[in-house]
Protein backbone atom coordinates (compact mmCIF):
# COMPACT_ATOMS: atom_id res chain seq x y z
CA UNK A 1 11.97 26.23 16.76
CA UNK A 2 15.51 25.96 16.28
CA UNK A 3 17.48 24.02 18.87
CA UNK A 4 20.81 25.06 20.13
CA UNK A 5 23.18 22.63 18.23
CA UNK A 6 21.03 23.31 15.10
CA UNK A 7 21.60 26.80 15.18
CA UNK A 8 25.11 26.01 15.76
CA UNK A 9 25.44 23.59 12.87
CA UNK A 10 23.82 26.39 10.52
CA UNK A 11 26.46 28.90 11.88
CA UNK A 12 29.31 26.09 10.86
CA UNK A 13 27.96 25.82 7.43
CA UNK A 14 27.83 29.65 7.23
CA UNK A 15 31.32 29.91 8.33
CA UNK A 16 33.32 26.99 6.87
CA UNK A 17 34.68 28.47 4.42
CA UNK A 18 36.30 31.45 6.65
CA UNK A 19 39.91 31.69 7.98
CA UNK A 20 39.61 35.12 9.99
CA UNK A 21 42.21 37.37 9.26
CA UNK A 22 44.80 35.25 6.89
CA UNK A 23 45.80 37.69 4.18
CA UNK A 24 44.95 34.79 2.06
CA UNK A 25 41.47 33.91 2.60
CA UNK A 26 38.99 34.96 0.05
CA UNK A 27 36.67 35.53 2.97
CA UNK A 28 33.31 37.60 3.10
CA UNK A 29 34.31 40.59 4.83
CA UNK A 30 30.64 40.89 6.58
CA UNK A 31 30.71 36.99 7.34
CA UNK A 32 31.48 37.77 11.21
CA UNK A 33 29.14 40.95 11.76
CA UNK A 34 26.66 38.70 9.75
CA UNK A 35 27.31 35.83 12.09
CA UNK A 36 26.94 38.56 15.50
CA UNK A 37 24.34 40.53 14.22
CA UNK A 38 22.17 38.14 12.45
CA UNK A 39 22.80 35.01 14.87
CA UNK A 40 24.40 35.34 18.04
CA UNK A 41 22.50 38.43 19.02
CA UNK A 42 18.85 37.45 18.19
CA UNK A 43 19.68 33.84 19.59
CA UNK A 44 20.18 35.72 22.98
CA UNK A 45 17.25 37.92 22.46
CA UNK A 46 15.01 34.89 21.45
CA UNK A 47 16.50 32.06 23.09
CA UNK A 48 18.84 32.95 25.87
CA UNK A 49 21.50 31.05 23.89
CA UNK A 50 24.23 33.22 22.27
CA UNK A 51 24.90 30.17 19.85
CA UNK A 52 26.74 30.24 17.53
CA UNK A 53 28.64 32.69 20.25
CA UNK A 54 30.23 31.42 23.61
CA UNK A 55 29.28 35.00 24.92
CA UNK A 56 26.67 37.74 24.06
CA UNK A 57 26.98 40.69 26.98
CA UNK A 58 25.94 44.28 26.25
CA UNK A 59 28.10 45.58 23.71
CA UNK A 60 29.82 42.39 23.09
CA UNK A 61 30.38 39.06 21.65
CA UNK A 62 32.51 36.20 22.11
CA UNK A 63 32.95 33.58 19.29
CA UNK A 64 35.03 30.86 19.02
CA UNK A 65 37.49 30.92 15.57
CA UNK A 66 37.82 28.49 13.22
CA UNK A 67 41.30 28.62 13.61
CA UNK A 68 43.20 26.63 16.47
CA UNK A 69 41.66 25.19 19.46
CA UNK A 70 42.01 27.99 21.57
CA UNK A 71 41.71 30.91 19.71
CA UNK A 72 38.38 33.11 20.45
CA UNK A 73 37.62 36.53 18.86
CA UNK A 74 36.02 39.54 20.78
CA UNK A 75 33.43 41.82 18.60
CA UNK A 76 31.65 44.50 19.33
CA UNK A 77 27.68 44.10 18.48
CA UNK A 78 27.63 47.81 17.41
CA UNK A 79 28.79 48.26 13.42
CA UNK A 80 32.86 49.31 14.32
CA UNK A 81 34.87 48.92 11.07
CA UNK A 82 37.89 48.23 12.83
CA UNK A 83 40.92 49.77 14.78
CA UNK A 84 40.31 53.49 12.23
CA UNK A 85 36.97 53.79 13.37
CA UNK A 86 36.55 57.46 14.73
CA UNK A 87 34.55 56.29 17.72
CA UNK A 88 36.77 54.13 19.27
CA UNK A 89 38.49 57.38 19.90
CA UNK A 90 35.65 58.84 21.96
CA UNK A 91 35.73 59.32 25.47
CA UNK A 92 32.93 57.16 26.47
CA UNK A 93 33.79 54.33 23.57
CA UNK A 94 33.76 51.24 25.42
CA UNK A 95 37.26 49.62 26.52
CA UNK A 96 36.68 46.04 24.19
CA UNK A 97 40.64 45.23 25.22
CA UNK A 98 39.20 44.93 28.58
CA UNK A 99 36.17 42.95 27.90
CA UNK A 100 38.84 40.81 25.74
CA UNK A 101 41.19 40.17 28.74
CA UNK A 102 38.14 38.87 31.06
CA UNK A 103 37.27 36.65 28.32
CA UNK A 104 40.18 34.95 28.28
CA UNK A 105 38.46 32.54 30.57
CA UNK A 106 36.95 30.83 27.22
CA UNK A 107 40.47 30.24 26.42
CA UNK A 108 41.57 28.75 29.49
CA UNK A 109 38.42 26.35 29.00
CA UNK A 110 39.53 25.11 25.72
CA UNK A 111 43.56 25.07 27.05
CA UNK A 112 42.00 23.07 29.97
CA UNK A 113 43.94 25.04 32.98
CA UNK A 114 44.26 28.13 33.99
CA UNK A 115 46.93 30.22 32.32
CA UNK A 116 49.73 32.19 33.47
CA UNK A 117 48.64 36.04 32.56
CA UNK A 118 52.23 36.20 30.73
CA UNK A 119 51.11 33.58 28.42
CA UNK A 120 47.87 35.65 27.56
CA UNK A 121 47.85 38.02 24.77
CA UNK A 122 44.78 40.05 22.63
CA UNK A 123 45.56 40.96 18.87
CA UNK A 124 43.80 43.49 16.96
CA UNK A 125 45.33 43.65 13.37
CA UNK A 126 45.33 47.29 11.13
CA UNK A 127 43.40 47.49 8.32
CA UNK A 128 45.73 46.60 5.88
CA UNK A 129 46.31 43.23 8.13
CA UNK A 130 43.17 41.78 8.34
CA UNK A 131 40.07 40.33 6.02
CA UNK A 132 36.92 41.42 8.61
CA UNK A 133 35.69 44.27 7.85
CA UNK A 134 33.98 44.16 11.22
CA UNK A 135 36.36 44.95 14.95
CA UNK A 136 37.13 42.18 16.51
CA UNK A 137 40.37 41.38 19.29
CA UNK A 138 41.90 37.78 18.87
CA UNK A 139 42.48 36.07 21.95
CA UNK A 140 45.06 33.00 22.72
CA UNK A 141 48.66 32.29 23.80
CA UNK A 142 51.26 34.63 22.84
CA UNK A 143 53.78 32.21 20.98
CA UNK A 144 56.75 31.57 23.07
CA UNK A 145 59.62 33.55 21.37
CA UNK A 146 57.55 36.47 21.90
CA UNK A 147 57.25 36.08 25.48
CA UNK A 148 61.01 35.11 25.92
CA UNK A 149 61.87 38.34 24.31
CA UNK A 150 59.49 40.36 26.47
CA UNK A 151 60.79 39.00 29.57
CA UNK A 152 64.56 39.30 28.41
CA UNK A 153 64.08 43.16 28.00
CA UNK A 154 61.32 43.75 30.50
CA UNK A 155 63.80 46.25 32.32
CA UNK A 156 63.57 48.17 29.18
CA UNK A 157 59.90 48.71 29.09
CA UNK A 158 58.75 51.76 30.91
CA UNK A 159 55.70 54.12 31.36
CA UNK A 160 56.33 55.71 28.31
CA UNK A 161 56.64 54.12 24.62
CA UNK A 162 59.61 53.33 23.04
CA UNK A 163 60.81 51.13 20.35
CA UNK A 164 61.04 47.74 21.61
CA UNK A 165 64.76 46.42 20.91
CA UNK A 166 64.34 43.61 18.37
CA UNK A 167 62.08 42.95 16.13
CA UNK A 168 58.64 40.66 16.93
CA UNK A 169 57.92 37.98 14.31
CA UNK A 170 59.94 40.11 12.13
CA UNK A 171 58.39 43.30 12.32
CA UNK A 172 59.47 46.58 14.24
CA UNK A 173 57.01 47.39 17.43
CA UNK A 174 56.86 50.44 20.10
CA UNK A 175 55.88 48.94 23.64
CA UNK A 176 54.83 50.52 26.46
CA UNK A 177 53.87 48.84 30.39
CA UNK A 178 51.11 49.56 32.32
CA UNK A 179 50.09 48.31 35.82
CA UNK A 180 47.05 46.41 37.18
CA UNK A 181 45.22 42.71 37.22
CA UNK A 182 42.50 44.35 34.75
CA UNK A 183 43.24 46.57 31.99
CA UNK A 184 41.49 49.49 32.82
CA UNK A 185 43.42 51.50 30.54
CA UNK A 186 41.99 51.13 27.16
CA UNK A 187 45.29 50.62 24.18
CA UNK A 188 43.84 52.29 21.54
CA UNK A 189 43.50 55.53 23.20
CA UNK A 190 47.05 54.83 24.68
CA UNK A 191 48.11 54.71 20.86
CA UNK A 192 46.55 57.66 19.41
CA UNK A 193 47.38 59.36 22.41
CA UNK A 194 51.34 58.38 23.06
CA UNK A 195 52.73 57.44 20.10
CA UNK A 196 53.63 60.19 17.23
CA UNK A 197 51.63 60.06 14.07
CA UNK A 198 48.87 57.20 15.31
CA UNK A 199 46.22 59.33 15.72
CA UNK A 200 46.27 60.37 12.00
CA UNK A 201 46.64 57.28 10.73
CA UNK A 202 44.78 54.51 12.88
CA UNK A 203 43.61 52.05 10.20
CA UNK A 204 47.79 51.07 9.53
CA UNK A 205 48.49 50.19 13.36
CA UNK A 206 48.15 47.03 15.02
CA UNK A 207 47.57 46.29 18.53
CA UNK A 208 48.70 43.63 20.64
CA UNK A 209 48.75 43.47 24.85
CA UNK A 210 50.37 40.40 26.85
CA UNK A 211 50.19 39.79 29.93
CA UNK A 212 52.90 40.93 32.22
CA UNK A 213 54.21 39.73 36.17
CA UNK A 214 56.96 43.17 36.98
CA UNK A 215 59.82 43.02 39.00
CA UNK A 216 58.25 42.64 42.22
CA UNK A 217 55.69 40.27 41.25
CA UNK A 218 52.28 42.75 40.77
CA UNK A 219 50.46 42.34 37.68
CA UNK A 220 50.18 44.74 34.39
CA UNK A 221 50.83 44.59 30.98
CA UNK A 222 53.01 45.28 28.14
CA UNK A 223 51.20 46.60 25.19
CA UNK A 224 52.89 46.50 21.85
CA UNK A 225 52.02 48.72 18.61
CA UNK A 226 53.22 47.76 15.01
CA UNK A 227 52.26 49.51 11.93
CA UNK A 228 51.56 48.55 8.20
CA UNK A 229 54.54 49.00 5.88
CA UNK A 230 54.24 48.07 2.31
CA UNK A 231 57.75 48.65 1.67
CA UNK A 232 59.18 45.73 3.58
CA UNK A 233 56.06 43.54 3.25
CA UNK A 234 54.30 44.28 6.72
CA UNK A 235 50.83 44.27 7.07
CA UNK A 236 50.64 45.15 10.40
CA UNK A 237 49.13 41.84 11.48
CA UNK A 238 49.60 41.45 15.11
CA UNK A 239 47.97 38.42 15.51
CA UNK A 240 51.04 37.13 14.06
CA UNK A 241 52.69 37.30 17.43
CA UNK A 242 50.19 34.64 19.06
CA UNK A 243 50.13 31.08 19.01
CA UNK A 244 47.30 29.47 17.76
CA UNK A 245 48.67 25.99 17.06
CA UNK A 246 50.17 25.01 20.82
CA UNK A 247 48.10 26.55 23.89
CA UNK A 248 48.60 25.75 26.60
CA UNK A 249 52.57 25.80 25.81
CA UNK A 250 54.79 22.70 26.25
CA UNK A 251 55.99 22.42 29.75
CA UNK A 252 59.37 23.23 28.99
CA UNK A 253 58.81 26.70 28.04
CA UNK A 254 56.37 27.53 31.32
CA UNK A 255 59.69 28.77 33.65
CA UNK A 256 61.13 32.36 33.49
């Protein structure tokens, strides 16, 4: 039998050669449904150890990416392409952004504190953005000209989208705020649903939520949607809006 750190050691050989979602990684596309599917789930089954996962729940994994210390990806242990996968539009699809934002404990593990909910933020990239071929919701810091920006025009973020008035890590977004310590409303129906054109063409938008304090203190969100644009050199990558290099944050940055 297979102990834990030697099925974790076989997992980093598997997986060494991965870095998840950089447009220039000649990666497997299957490497992390591979790694769920063929590891992390029957290591639960067998073993009560998720290993190589942090997490296996019903419906869900949690594994730790190679990239930064903090940085943990969310992945569905059903087959989901990604973000144009009809059945995330269903009704009764489960809300993975949700299970994403609870599991941002694993983050505040590695970070070594507890984190602000403002400096929290989940990524899921388009299809043009990414090099999985299997969904899965990045989770770490949002970097910190991101957040300034969100809290210089939080006044400006309603209900409703609209175009968010400058551009994130160069690229145009829509926003949109919604209320609540979980996030019980689920973004990509909030996409296809309220913004014009998404629902037609899912596989070119990104996703990206942060946490948000409003006015009067109670906590939400702001959720943020990009899309792919060839033209201008976009892949609609919104992962590119988090930090995975510096998380916690410096101290300096930590007041509003």
């Amino acid at each position: 039998m297979r102990t834990a750190a030697g099925r974790v050691l076989a997992a980093s050989f598997a997986v060494a050669s991965l870095i998840i979602d950089c447009p220039w990684a000649q990666a497997d596309p299957n490497a992390l449904w591979q790694i769920v599917d063929g590891q992390c789930v029957p290591d639960q089954q067998r073993h009560a150890d998720p290993a190589p996962c942090a997490l296996v729940d019903p419906g869900y994994a949690v594994l730790k990416d190679l990239v930064g210390p903090t940085q943990f990806l969310l992945i569905p242990t059903a087959r989901v392409a990604g973000i144009e996968s009809p059945a995330l539009l269903d009704p009764d699809s489960p809300n993975y952004f949700a299970a994403a934002w609870r599991a941002r404990t694993f983050v505040e593990q590695r970070a070594g504190q507890p984190l602000p909910r403002d400096w929290v933020s989940l990524a899921l990239n388009s299809a043009p953005g990414r090099t999985q071929d299997q969904f899965h919701i990045h989770i770490d810091c949002v970097r910190a000209e991101v957040r300034n920006a969100l809290l210089w025009h939080d006044t400006e973020i309603g209900s409703r989208w609209t175009p968010f008035p400058e551009p994130l890590a160069g690229a145009p977004y829509q926003a949109v705020a919604v209320d609540g310590d979980d996030l019980d409303a689920d973004p990509i129906q909030l996409l296809a649903d309220g913004v014009d054109g998404a629902r037609t063409d899912m596989g070119d938008r990104t996703l990206v939520v942060v946490g948000r304090y409003g006015a009067d203190g109670r906590p939400g969100f702001v959720i943020l949607a990009g899309h792919a644009d060839p033209a201008i050199g976009d892949p609609g990558s919104g992962e590119d809006l988090q930090d995975h290099d510096a998380c916690p944050p410096s101290a300096g940055t930590w007041a509003k």
